[in-house]
N, C-alpha and C. Protein backbone atom coordinates (compact mmCIF):
# COMPACT_ATOMS: atom_id res chain seq x y z
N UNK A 1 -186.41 22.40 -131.55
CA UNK A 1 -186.65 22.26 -130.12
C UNK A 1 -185.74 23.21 -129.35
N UNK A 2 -185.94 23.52 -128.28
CA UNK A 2 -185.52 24.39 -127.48
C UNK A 2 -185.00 24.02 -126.85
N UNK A 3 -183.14 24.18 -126.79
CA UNK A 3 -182.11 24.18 -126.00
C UNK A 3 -182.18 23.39 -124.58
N UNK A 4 -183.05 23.77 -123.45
CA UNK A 4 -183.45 23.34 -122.20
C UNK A 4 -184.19 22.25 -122.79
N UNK A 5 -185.23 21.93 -123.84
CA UNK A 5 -186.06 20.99 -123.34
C UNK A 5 -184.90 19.79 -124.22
N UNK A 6 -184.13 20.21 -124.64
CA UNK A 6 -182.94 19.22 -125.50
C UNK A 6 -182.04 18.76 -123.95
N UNK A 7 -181.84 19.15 -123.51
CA UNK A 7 -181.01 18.77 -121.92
C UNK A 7 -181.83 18.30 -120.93
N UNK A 8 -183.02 18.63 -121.00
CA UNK A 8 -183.90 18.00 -119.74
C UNK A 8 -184.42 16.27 -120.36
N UNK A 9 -184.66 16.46 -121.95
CA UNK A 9 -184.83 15.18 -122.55
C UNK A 9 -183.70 14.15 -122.54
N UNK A 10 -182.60 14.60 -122.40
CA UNK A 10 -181.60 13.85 -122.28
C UNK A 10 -180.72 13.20 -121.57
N UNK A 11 -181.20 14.33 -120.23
CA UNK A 11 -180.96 13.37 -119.02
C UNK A 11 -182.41 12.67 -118.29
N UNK A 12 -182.94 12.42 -118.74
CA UNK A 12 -184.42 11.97 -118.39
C UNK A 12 -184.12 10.45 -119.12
N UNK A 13 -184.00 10.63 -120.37
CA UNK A 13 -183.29 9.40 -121.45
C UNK A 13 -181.80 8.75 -120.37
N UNK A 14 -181.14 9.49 -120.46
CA UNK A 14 -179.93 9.30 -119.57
C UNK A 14 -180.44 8.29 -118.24
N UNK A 15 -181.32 8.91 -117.52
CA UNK A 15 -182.14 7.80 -116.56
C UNK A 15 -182.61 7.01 -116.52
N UNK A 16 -183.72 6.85 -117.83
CA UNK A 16 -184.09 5.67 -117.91
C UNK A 16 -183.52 4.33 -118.69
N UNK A 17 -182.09 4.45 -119.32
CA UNK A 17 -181.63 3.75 -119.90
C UNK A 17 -180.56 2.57 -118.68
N UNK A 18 -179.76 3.92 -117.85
CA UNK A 18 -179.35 3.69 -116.93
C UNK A 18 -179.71 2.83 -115.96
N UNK A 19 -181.37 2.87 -115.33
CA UNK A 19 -181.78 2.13 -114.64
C UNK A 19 -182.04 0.84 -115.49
N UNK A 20 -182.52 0.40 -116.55
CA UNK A 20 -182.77 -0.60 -117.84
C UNK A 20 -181.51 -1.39 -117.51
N UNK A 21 -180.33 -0.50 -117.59
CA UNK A 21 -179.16 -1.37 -117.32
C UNK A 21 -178.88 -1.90 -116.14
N UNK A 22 -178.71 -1.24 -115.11
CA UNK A 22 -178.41 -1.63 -113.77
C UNK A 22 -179.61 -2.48 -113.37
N UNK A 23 -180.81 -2.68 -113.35
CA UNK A 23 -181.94 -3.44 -113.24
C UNK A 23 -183.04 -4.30 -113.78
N UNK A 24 -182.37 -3.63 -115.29
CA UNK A 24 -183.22 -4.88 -115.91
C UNK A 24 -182.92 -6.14 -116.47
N UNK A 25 -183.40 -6.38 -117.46
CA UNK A 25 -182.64 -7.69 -117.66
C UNK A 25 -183.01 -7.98 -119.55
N UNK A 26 -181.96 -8.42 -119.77
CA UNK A 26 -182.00 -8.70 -121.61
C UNK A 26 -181.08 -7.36 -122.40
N UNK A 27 -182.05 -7.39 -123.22
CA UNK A 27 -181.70 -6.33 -124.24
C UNK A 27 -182.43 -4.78 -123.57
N UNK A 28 -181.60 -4.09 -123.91
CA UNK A 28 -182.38 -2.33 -123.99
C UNK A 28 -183.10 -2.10 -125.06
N UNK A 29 -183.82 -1.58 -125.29
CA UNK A 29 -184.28 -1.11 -126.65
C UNK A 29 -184.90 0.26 -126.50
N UNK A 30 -184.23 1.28 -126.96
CA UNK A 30 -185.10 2.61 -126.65
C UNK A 30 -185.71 3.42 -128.01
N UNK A 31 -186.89 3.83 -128.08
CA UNK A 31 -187.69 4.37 -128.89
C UNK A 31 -187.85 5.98 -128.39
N UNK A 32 -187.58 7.01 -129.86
CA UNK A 32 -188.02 8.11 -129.39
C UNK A 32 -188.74 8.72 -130.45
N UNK A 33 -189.84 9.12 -130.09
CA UNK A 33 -190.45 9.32 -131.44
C UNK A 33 -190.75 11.40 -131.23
N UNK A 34 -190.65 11.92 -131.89
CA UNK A 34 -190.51 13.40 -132.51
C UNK A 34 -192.11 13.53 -132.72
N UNK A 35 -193.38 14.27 -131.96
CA UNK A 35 -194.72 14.18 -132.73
C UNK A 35 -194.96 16.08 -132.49
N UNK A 36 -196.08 16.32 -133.16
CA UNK A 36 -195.85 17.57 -133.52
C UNK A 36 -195.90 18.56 -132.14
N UNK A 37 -196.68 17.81 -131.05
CA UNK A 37 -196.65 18.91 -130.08
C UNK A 37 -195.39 17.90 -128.40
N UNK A 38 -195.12 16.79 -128.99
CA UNK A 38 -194.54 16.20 -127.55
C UNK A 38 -193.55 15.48 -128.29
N UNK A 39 -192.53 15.06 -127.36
CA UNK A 39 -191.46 14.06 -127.74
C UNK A 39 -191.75 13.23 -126.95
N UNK A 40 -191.80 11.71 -127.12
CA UNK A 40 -191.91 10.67 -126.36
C UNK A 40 -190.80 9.43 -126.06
N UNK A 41 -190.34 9.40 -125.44
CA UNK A 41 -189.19 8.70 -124.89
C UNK A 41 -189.40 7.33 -124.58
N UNK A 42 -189.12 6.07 -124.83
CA UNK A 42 -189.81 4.78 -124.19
C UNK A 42 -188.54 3.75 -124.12
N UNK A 43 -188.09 3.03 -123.02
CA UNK A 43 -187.30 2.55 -122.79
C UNK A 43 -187.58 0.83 -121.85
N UNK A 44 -187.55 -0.22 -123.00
CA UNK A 44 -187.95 -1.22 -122.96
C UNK A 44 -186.91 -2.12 -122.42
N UNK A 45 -186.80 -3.14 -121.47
CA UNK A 45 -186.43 -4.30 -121.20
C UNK A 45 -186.76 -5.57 -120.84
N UNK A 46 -186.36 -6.88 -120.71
CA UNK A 46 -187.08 -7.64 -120.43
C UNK A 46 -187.02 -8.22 -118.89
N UNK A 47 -186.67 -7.48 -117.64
CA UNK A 47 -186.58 -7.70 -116.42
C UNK A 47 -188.20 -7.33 -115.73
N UNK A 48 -188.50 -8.15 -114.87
CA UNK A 48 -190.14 -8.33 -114.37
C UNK A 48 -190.16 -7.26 -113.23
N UNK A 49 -189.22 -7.02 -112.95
CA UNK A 49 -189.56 -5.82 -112.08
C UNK A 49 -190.30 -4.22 -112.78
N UNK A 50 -191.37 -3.67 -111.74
CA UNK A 50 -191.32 -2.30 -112.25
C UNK A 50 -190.93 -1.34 -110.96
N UNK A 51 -190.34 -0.42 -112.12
CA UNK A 51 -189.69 0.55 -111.03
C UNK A 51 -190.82 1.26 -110.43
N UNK A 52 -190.43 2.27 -109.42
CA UNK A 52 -191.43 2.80 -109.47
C UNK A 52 -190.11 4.02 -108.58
N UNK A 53 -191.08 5.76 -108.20
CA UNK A 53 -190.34 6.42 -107.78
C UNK A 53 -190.13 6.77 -106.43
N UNK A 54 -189.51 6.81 -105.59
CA UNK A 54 -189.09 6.42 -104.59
C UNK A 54 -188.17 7.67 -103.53
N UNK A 55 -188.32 7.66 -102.19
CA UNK A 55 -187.61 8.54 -101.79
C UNK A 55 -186.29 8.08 -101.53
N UNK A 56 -185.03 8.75 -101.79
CA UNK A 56 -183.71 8.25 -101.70
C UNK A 56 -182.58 8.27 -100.54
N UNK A 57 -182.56 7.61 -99.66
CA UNK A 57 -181.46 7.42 -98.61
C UNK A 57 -180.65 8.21 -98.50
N UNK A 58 -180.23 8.91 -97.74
CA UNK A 58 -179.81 9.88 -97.60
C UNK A 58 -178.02 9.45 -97.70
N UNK A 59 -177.56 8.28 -97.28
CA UNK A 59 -176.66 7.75 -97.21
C UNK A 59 -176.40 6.95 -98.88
N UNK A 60 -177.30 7.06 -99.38
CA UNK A 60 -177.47 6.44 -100.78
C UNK A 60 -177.10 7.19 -101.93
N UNK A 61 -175.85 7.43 -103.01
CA UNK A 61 -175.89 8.18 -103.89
C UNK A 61 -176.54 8.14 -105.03
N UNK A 62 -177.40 6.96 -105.09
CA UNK A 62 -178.74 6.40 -106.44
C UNK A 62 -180.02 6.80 -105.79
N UNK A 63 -181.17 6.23 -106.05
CA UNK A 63 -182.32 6.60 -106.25
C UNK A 63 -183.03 7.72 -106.18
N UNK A 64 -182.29 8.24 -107.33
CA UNK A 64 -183.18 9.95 -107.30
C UNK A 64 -183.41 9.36 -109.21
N UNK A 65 -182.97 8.84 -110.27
CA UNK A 65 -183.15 8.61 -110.97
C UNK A 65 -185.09 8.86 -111.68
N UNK A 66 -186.00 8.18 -110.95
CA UNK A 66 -187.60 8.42 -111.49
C UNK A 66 -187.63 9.46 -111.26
N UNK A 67 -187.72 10.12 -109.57
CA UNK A 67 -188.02 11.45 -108.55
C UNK A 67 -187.43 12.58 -110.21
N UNK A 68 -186.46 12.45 -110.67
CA UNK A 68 -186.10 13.79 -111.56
C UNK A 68 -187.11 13.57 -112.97
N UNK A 69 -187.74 11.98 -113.01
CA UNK A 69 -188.36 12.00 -114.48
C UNK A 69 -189.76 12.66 -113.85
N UNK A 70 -190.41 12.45 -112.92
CA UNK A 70 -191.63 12.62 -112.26
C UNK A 70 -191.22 14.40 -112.28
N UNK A 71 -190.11 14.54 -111.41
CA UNK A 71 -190.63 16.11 -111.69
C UNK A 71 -190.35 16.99 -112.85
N UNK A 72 -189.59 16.76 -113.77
CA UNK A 72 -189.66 17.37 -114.87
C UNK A 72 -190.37 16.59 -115.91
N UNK A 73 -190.88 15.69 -116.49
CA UNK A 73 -191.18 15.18 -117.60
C UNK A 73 -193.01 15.81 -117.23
N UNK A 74 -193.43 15.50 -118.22
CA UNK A 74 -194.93 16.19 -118.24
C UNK A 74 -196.21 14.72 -117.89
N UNK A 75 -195.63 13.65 -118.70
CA UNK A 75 -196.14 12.71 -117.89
C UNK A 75 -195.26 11.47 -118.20
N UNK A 76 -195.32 10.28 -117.20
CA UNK A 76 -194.26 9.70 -117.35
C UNK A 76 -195.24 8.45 -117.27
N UNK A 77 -194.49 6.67 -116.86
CA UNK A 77 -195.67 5.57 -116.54
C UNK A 77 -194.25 4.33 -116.73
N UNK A 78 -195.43 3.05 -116.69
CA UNK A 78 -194.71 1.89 -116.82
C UNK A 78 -195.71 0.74 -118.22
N UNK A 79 -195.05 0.26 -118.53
CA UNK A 79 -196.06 -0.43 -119.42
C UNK A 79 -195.83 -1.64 -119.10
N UNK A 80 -196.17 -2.43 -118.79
CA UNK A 80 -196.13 -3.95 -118.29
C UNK A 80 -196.08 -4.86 -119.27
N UNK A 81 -195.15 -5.33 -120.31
CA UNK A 81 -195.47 -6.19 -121.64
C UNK A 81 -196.62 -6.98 -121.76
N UNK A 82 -196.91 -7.53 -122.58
CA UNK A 82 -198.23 -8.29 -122.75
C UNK A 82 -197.72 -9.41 -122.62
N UNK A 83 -196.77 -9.97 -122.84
CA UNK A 83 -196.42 -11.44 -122.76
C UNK A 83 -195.80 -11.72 -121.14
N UNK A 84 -195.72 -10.71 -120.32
CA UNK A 84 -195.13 -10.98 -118.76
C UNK A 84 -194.11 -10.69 -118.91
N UNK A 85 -192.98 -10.64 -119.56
CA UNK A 85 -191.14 -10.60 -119.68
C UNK A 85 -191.08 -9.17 -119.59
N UNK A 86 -191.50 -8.25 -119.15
CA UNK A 86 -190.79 -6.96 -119.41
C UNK A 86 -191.55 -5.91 -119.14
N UNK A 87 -190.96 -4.83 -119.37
CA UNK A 87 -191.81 -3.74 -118.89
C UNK A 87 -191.15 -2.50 -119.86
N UNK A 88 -191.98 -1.63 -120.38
CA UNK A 88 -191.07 -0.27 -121.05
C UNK A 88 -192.11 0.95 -120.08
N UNK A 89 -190.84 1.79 -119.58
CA UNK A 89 -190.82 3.13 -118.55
C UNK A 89 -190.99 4.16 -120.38
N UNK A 90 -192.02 4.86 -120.12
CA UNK A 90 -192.15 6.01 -120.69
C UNK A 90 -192.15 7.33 -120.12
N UNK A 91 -191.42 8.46 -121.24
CA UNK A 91 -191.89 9.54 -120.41
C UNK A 91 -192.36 10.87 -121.66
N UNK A 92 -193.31 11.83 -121.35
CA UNK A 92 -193.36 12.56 -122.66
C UNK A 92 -193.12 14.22 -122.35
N UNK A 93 -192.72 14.87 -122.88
CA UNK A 93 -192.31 16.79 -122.55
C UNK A 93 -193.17 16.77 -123.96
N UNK A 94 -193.73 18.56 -123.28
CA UNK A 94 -194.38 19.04 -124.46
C UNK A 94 -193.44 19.70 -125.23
N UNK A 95 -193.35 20.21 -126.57
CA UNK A 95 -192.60 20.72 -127.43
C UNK A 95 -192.89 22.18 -127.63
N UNK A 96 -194.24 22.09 -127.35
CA UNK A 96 -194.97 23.19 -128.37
C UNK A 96 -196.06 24.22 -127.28
């Protein structure tokens, strides 16, 4: 993988773990799976909120966190658990 897309994946990861912590609730659990043309990033908790991306207060030094996954990641989302408890934020960059 290529240098930049190793730093843009990692603070993208860096974000969504971050928010998991500060807002969600339970355990973290993050999945990254390596496929031949994308890397996919998925970051699970069990708090009922979903994030979503947002413009940030100017007086506010947080919510730019999604705004940087939305504009660099290639596509990003929310998955809503099937049982109601949780939600996992995905995001995927192409590789290839």
């Amino acid at each position: 993988m290529h240098r930049d897309l190793i730093e843009v994946a990692a603070l993208l990861l860096s974000e969504l773990v971050t928010n998991a912590i500060r807002h969600g609730k339970g355990a973290v659990r993050l999945v990254v799976k390596k496929l031949p043309s994308r890397l996919c990033v998925e970051v699970t908790d069990d708090g009922p909120g979903l994030p979503a991306a947002r413009a940030p207060r100017n007086d506010h030094a947080g919510g730019r966190g999604l705004m940087l996954v939305e504009r660099l990641a290639n596509d990003w989302g929310v998955t809503p658990l099937a049982n109601g408890s949780g939600k996992t934020v995905w995001f995927t960059l192409r590789t290839a």
